[in-house]
C-alpha atoms as a PDB file:
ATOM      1  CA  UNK A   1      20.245  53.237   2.504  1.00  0.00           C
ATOM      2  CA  UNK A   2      22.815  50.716   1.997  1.00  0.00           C
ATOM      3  CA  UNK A   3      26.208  51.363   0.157  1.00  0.00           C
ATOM      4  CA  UNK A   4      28.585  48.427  -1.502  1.00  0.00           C
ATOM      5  CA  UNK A   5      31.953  48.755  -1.933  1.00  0.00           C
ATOM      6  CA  UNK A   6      35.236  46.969  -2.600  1.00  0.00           C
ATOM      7  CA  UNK A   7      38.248  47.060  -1.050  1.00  0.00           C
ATOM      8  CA  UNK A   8      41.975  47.680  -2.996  1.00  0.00           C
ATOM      9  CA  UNK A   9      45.269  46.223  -3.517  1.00  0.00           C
ATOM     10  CA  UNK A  10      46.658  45.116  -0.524  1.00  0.00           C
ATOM     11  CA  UNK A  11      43.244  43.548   1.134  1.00  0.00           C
ATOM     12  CA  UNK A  12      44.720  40.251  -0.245  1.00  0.00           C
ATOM     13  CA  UNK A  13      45.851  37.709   1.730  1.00  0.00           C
ATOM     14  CA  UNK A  14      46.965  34.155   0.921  1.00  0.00           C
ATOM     15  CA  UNK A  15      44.628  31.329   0.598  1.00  0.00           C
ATOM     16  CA  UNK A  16      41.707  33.859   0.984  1.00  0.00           C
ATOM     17  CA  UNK A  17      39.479  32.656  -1.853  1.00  0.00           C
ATOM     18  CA  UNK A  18      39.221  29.193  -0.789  1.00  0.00           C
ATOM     19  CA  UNK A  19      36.484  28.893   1.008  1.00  0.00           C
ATOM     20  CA  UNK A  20      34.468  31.253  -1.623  1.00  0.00           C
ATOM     21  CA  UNK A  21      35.150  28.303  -4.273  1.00  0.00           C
ATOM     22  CA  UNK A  22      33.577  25.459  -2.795  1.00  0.00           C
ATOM     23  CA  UNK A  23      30.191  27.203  -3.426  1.00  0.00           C
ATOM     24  CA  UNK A  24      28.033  25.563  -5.715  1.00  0.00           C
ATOM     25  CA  UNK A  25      28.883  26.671  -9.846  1.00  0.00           C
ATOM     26  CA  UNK A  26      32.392  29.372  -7.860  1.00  0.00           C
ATOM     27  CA  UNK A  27      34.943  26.898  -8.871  1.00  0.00           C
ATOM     28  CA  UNK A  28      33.383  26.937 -12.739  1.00  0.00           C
ATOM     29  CA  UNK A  29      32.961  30.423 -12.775  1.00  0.00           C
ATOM     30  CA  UNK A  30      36.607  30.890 -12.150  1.00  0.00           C
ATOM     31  CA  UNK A  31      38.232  28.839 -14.049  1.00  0.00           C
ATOM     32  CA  UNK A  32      36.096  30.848 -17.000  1.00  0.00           C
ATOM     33  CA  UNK A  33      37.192  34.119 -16.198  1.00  0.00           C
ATOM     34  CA  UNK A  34      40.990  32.648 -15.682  1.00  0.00           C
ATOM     35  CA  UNK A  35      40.770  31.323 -19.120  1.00  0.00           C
ATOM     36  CA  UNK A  36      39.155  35.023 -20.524  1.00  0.00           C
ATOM     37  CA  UNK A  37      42.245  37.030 -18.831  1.00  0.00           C
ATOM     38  CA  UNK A  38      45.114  34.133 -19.069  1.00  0.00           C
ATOM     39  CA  UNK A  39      45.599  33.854 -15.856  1.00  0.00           C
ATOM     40  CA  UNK A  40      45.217  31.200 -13.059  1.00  0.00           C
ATOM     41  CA  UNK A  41      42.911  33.044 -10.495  1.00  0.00           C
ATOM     42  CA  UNK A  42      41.949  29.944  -8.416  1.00  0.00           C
ATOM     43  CA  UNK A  43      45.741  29.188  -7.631  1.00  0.00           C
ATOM     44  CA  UNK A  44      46.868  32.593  -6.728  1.00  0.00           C
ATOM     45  CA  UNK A  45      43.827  32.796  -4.829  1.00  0.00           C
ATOM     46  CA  UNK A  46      44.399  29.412  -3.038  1.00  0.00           C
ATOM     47  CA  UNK A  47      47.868  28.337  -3.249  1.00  0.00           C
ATOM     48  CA  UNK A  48      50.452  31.515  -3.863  1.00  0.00           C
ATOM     49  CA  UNK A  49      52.279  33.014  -1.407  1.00  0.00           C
ATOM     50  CA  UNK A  50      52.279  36.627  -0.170  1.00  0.00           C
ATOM     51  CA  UNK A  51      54.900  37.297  -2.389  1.00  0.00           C
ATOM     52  CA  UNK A  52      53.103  35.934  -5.450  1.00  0.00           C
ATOM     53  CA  UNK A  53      50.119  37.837  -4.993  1.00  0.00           C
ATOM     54  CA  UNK A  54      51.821  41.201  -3.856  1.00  0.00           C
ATOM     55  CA  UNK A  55      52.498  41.176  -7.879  1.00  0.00           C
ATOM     56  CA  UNK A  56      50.360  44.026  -9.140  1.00  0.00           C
ATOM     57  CA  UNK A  57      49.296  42.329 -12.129  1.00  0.00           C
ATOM     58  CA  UNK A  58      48.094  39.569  -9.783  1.00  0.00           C
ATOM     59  CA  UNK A  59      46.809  41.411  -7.371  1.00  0.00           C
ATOM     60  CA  UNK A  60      43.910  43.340  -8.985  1.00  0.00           C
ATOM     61  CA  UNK A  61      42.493  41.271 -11.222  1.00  0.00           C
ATOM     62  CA  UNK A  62      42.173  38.770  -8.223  1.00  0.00           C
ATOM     63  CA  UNK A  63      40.111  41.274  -5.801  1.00  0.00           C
ATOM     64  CA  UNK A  64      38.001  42.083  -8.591  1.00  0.00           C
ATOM     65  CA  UNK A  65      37.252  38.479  -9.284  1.00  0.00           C
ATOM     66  CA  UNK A  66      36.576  37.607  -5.519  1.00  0.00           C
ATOM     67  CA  UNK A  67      34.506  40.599  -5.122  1.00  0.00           C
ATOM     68  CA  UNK A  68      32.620  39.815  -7.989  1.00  0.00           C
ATOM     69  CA  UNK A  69      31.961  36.332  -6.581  1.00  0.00           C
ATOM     70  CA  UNK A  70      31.433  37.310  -3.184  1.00  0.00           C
ATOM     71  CA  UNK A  71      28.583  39.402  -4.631  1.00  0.00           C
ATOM     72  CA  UNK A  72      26.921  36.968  -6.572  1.00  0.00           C
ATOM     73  CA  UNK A  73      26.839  34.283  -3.680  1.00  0.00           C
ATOM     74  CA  UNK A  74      25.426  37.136  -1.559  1.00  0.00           C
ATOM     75  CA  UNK A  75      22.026  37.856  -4.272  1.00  0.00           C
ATOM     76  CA  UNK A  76      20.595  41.014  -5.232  1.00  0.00           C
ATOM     77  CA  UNK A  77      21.557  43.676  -2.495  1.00  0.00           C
ATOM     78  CA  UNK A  78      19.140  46.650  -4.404  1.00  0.00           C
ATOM     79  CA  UNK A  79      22.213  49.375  -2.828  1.00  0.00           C
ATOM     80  CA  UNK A  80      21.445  52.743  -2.789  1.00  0.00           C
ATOM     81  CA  UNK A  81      25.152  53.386  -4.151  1.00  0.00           C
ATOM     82  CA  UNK A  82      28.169  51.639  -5.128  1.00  0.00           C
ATOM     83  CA  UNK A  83      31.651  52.654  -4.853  1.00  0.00           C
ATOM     84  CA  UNK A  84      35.628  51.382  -4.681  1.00  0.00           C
ATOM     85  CA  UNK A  85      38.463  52.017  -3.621  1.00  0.00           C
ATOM     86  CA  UNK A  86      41.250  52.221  -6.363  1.00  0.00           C
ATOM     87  CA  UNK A  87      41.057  48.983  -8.481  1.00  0.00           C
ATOM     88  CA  UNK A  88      38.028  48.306  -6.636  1.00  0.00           C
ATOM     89  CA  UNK A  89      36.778  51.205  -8.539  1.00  0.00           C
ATOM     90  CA  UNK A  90      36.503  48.339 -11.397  1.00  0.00           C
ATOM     91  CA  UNK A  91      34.573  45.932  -9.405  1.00  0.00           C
ATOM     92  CA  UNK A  92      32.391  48.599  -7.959  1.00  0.00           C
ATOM     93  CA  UNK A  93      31.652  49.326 -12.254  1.00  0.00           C
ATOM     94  CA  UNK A  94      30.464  46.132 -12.499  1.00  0.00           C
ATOM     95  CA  UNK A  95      27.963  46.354  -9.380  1.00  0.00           C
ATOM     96  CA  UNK A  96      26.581  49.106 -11.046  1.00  0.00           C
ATOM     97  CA  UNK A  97      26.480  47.768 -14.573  1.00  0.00           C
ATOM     98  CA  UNK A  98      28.677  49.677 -16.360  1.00  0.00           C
ATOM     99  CA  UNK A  99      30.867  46.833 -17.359  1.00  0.00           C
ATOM    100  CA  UNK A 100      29.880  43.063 -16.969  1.00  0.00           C
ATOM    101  CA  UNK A 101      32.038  40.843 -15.510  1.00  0.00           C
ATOM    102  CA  UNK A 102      34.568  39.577 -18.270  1.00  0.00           C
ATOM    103  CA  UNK A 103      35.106  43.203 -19.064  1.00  0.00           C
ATOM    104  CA  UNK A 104      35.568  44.215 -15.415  1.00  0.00           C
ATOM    105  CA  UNK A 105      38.138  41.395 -15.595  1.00  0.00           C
ATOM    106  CA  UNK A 106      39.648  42.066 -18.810  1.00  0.00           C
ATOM    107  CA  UNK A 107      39.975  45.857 -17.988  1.00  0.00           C
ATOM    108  CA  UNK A 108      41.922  44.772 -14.859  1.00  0.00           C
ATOM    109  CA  UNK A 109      44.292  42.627 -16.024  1.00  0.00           C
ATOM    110  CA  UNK A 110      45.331  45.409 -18.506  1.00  0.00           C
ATOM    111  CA  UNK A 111      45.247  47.403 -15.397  1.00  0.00           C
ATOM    112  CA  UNK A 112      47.553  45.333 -13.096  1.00  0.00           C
ATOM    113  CA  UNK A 113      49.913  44.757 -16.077  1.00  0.00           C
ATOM    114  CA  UNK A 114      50.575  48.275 -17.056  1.00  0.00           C
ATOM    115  CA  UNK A 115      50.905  49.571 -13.483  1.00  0.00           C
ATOM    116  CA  UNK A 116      53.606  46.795 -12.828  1.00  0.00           C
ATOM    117  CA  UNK A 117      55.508  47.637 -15.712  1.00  0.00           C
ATOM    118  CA  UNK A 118      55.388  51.282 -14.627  1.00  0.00           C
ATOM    119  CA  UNK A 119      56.290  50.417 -11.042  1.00  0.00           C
ATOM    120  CA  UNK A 120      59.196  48.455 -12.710  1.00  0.00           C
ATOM    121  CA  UNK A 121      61.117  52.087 -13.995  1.00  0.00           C
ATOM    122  CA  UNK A 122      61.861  53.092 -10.528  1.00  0.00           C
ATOM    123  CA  UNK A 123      61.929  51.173  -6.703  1.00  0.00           C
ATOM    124  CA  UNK A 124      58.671  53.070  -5.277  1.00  0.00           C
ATOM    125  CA  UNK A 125      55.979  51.813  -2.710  1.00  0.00           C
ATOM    126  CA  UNK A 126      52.946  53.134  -0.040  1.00  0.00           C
ATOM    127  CA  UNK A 127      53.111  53.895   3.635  1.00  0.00           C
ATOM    128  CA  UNK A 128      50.017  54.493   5.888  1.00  0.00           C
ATOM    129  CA  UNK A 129      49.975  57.274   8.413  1.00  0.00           C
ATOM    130  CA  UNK A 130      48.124  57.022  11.206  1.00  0.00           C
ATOM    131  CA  UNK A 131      46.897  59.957  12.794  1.00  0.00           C
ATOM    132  CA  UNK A 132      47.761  63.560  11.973  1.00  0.00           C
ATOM    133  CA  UNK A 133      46.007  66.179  10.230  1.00  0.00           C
ATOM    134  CA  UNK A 134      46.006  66.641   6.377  1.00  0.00           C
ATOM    135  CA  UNK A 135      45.981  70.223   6.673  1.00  0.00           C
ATOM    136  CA  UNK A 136      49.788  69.791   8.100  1.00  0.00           C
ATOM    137  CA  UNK A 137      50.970  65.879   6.869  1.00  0.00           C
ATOM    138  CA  UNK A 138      49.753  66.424   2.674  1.00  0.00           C
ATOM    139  CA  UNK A 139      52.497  69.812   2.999  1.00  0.00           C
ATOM    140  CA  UNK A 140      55.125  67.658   4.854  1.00  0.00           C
ATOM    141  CA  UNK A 141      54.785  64.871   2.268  1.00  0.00           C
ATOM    142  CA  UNK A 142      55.374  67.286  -0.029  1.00  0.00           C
ATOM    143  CA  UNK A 143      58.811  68.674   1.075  1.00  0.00           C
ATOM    144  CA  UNK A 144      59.654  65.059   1.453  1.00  0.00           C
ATOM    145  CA  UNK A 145      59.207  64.658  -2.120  1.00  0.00           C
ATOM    146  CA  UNK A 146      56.191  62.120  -1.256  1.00  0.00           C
ATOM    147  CA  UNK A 147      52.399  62.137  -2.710  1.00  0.00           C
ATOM    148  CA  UNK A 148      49.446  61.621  -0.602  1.00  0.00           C
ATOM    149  CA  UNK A 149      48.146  59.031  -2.757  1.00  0.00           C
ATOM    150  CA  UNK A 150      45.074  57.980  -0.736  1.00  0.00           C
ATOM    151  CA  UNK A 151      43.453  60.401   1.437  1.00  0.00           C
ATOM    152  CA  UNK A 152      40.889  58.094   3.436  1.00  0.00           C
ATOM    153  CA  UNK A 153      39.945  59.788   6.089  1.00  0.00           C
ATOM    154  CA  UNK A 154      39.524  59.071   9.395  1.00  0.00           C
ATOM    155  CA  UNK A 155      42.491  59.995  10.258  1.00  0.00           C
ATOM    156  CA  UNK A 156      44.353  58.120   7.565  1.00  0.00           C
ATOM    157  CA  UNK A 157      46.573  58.994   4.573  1.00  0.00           C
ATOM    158  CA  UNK A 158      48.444  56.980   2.348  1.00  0.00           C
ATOM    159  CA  UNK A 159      52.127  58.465   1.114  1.00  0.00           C
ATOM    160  CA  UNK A 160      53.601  57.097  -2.243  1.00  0.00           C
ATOM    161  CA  UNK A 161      56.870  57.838  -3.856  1.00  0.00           C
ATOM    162  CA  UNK A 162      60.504  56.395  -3.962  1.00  0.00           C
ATOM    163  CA  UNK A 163      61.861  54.034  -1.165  1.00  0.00           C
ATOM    164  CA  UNK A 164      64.444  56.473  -0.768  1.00  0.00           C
ATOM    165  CA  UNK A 165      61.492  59.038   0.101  1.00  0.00           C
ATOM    166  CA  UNK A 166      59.460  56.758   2.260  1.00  0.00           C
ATOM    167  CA  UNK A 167      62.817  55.851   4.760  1.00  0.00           C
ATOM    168  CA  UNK A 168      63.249  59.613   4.821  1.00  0.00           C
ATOM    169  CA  UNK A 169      59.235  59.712   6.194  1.00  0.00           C
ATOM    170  CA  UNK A 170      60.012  56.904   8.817  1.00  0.00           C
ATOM    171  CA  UNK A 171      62.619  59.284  10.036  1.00  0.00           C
ATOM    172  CA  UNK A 172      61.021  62.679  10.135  1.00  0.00           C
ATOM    173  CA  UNK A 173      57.056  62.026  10.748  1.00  0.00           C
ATOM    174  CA  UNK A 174      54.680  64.634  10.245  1.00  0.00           C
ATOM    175  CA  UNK A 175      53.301  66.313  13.474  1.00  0.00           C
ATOM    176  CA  UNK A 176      50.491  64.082  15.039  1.00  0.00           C
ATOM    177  CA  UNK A 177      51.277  60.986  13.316  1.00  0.00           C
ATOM    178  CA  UNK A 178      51.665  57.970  15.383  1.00  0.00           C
ATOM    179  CA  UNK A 179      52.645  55.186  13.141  1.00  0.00           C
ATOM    180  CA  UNK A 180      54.173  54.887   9.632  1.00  0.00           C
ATOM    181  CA  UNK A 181      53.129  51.713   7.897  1.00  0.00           C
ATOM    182  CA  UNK A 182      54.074  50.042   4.656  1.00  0.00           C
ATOM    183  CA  UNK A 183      51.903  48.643   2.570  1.00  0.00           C
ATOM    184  CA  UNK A 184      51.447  45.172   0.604  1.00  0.00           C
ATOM    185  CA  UNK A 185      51.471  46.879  -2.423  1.00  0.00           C
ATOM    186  CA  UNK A 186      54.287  47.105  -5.526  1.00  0.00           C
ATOM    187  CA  UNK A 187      54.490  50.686  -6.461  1.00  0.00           C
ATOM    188  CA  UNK A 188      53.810  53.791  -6.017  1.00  0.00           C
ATOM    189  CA  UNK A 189      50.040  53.824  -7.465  1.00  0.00           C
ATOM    190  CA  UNK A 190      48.165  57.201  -7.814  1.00  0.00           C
ATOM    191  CA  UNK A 191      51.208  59.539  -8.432  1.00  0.00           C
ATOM    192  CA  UNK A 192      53.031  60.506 -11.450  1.00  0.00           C
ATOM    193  CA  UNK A 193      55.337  57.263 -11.312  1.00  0.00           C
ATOM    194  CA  UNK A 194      51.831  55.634 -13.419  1.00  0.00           C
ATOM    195  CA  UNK A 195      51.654  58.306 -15.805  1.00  0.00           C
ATOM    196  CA  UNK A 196      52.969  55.474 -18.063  1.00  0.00           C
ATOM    197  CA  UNK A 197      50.250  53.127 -17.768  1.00  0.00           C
ATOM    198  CA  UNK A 198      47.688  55.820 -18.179  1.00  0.00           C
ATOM    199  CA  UNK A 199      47.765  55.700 -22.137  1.00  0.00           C
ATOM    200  CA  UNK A 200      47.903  51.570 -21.854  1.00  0.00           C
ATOM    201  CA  UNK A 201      44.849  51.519 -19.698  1.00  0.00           C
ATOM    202  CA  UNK A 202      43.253  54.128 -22.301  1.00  0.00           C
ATOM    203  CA  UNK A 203      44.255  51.903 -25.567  1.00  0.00           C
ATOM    204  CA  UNK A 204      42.042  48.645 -23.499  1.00  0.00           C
ATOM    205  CA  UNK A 205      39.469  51.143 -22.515  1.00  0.00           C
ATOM    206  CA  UNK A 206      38.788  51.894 -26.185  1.00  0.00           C
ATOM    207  CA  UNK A 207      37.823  48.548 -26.650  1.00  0.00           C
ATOM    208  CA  UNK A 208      35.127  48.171 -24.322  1.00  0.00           C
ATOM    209  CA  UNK A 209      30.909  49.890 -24.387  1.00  0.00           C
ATOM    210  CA  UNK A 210      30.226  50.844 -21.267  1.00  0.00           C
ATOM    211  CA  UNK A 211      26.816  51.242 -19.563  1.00  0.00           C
ATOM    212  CA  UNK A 212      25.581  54.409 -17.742  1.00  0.00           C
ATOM    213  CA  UNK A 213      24.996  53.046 -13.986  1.00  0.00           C
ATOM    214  CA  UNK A 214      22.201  51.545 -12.868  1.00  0.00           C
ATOM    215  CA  UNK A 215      22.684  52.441  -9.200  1.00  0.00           C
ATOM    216  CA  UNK A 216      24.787  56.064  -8.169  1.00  0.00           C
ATOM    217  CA  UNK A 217      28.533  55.324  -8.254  1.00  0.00           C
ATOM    218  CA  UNK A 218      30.471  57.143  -6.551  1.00  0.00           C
ATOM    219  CA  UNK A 219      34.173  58.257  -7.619  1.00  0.00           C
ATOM    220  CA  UNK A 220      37.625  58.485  -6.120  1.00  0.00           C
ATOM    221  CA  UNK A 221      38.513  61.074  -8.084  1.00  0.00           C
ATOM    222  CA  UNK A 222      36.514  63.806  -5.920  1.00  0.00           C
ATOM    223  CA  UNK A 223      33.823  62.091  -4.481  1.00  0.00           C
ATOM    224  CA  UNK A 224      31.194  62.787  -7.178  1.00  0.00           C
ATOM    225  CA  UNK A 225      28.067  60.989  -8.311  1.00  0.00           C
ATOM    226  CA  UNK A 226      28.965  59.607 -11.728  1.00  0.00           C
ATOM    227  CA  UNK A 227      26.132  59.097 -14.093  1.00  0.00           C
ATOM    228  CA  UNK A 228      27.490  58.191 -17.370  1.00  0.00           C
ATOM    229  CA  UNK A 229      29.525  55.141 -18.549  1.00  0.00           C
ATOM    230  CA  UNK A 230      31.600  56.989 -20.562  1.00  0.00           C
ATOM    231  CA  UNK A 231      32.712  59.379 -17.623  1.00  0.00           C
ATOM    232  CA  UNK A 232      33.044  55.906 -15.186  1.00  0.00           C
ATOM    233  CA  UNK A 233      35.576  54.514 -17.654  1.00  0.00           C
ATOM    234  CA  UNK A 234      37.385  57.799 -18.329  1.00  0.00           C
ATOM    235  CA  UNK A 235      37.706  58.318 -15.047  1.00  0.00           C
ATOM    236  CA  UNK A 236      38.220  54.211 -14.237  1.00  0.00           C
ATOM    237  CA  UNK A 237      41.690  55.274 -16.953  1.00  0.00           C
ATOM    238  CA  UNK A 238      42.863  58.704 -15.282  1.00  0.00           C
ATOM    239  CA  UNK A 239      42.650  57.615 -11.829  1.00  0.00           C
ATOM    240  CA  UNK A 240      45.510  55.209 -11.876  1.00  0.00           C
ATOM    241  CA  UNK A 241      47.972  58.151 -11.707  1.00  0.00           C
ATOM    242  CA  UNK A 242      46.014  60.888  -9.449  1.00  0.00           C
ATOM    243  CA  UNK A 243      44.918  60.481  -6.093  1.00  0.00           C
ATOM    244  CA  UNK A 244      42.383  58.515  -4.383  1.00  0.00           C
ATOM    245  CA  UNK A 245      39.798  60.749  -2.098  1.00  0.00           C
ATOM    246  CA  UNK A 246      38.059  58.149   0.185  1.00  0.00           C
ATOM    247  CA  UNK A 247      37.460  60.676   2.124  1.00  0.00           C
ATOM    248  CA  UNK A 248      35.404  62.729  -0.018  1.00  0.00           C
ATOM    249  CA  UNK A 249      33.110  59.385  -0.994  1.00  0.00           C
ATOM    250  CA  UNK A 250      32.194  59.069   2.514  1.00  0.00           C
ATOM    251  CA  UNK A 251      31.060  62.788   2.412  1.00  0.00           C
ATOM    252  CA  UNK A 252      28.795  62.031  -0.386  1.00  0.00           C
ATOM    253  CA  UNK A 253      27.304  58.739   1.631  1.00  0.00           C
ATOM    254  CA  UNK A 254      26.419  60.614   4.329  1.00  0.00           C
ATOM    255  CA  UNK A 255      25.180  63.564   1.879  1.00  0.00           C
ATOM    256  CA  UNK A 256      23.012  60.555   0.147  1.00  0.00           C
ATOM    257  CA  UNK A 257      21.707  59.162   3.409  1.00  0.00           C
ATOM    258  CA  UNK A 258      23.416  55.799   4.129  1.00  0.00           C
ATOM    259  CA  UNK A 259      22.220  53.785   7.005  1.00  0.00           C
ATOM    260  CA  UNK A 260      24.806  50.572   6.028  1.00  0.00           C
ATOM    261  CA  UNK A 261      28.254  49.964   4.532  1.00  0.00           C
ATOM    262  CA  UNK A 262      29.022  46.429   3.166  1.00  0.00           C
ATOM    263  CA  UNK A 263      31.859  46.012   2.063  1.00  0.00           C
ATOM    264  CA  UNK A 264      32.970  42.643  -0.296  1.00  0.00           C
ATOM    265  CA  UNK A 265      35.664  40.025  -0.122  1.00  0.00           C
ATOM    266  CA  UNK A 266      38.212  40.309   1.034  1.00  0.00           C
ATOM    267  CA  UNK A 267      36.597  43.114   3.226  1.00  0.00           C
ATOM    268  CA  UNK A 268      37.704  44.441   6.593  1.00  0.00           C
ATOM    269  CA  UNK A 269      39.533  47.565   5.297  1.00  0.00           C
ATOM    270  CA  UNK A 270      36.945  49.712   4.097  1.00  0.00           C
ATOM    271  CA  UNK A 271      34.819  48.910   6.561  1.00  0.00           C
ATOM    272  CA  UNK A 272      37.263  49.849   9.615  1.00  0.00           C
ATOM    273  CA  UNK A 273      37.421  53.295   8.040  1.00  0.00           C
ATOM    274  CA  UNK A 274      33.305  53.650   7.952  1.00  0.00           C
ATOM    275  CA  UNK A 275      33.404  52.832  11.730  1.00  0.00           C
ATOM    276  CA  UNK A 276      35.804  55.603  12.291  1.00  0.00           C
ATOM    277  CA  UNK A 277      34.139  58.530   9.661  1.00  0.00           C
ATOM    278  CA  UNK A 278      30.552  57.269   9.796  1.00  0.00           C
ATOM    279  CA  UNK A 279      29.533  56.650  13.315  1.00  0.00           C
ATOM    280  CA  UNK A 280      25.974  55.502  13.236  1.00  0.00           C
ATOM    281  CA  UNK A 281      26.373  53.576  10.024  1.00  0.00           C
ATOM    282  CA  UNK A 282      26.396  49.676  10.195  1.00  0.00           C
ATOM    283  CA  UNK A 283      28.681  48.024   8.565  1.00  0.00           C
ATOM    284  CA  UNK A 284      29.679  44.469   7.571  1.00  0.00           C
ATOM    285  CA  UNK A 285      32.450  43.127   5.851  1.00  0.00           C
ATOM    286  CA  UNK A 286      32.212  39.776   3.588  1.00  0.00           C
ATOM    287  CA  UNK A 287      35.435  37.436   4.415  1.00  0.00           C
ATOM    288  CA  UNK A 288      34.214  34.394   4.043  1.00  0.00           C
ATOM    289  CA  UNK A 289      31.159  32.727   3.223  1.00  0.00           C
ATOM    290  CA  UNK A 290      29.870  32.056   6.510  1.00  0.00           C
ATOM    291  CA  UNK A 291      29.297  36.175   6.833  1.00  0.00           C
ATOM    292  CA  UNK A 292      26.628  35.443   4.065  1.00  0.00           C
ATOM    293  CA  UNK A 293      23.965  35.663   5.902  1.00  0.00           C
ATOM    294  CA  UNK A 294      24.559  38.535   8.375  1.00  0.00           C
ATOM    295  CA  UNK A 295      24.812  39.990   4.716  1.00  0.00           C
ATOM    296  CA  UNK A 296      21.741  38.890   3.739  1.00  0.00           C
ATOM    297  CA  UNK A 297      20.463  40.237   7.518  1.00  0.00           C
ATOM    298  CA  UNK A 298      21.818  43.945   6.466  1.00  0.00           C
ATOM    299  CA  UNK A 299      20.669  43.752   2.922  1.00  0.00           C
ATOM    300  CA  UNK A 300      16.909  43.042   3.735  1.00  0.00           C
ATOM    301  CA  UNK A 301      17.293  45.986   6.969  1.00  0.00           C
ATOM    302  CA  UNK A 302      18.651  48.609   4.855  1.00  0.00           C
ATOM    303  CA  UNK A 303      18.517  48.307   1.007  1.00  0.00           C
ATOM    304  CA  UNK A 304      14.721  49.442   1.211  1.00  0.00           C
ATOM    305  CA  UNK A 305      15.733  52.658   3.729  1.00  0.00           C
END
């Protein structure tokens, strides 16, 4: 059984949808969506620097745009389940149907927008620990003021909170972790510092009709099946300032029987963690087009399984 998902903010990486818009109708495609959400996705997906595209409102609205591309120049991949992780929560929506793609867009943008101007109140950002044990590193967070804003698993949690709170981390590490690293990302998402752009994202929600899934999706907020629209964009709204459990998705791909993980552009992330939490699994991870067809190779092995 084959699972697609999409990776979050800081998968980006300048210049990385270049090569996906010299396929025949990308560049077109694009430049429609750019002109939908008022904003220029084939030059901060080309031309901007890290800086540029370490903007939050830049950010997610351009990994849902090259995941949905990626996807369409990859063809039907019949999963068994789709998932993401944090705003590719949105793009995993529109895999299953429950938003098509200038929605998924339009949602986004609203998305990246009210997150930066809630990151903008106080100087926050993300760390990753590596290693540890959550049963010992989510109470040491805690007493360092810190959230555990993505627990992944295999062996991976993210912290969020003040920079103040994240040098104090870099000081005193929790037992077992090896490394403390900070991420390309502009705020501390998935805490209480986005309670702001909760009732923003709600206010855009309103205006959209979602579709139940066609396909399970699975959620971040506890690792659930999700078979309503309704739910998928209530839960699309809320997540923004609670945690993401990656941790508890894989549990439910196991639980639903996957044989393969592909993960969409610009994949690598998600895809390292399946390696670690899901030995057995296959997995594949869609950079550029010339992975296409080992795509197309794991599609055809395990979307029937």
């Amino acid at each position: 059984m084959l699972v697609l998902v999409a990776p979050g903010q800081g998968a980006q990486t300048p210049g990385f949808l270049t090569p996906w818009l010299d396929l025949p109708g990308a560049a077109d495609r694009v430049a429609a969506w750019s002109d939908a959400i008022g904003l220029d996705l084939a030059h901060y997906g080309t031309q901007a620097d890290a800086d540029a595209i370490r903007d939050t409102a830049v950010a997610q609205p351009l990994l849902v745009a090259a995941g949905l591309l990626s996807h369409s120049a990859l063809g039907d991949t019949s999963p068994g389940a789709v998932a993401g992780h944090s705003v590719g929560e949105i793009t995993a929506a529109a895999f299953a149907g429950v938003l098509d793609d200038t929605a998924a867009l339009t949602l986004v943008r609203g998305r990246g927008l009210a997150m930066a101007e809630a990151a903008k109140v106080t100087r926050t950002g993300m760390s990753a620990l590596l290693g540890g044990d959550p049963e010992t590193t989510v109470p040491h967070l805690e007493k360092l003021g810190l959230t555990a804003a993505n627990v992944n698993g295999a062996g991976q949690i993210v912290a969020a909170g003040t920079l103040e709170e994240l040098a104090a981390l870099e000081a005193d590490k929790p037992e077992g972790v090896r490394r403390v690293v900070a991420l390309k990302v502009a705020g501390a998402f998935h805490t209480h510092h986005m309670a702001p752009a909760v009732d923003a994202l709600a206010k855009a929600a309103a205006e959209l009709a979602p579709a139940d899934p066609s396909v399970p999706y699975v959620s971040n907020k506890d690792g659930r099946v999700v078979v309503g629209g309704a739910e998928v964009l209530s839960r699309l709204v809320g997540q923004v300032a609670n945690p993401v459990r990656w941790d508890l998705c894989m549990e439910t791909f196991k639980e639903l029987g996957v044989t393969a993980l592909l993960e969409v552009c610009p994949g690598g992330t998600l895809t390292g963690l399946a390696k670690r939490a899901l030995p057995g699994v296959a997995t594949l991870a869609l950079k550029t087009p010339d992975d296409l067809d080992a795509a197309r190779e794991l599609v055809a092995e395990h979307a029937s399984a």
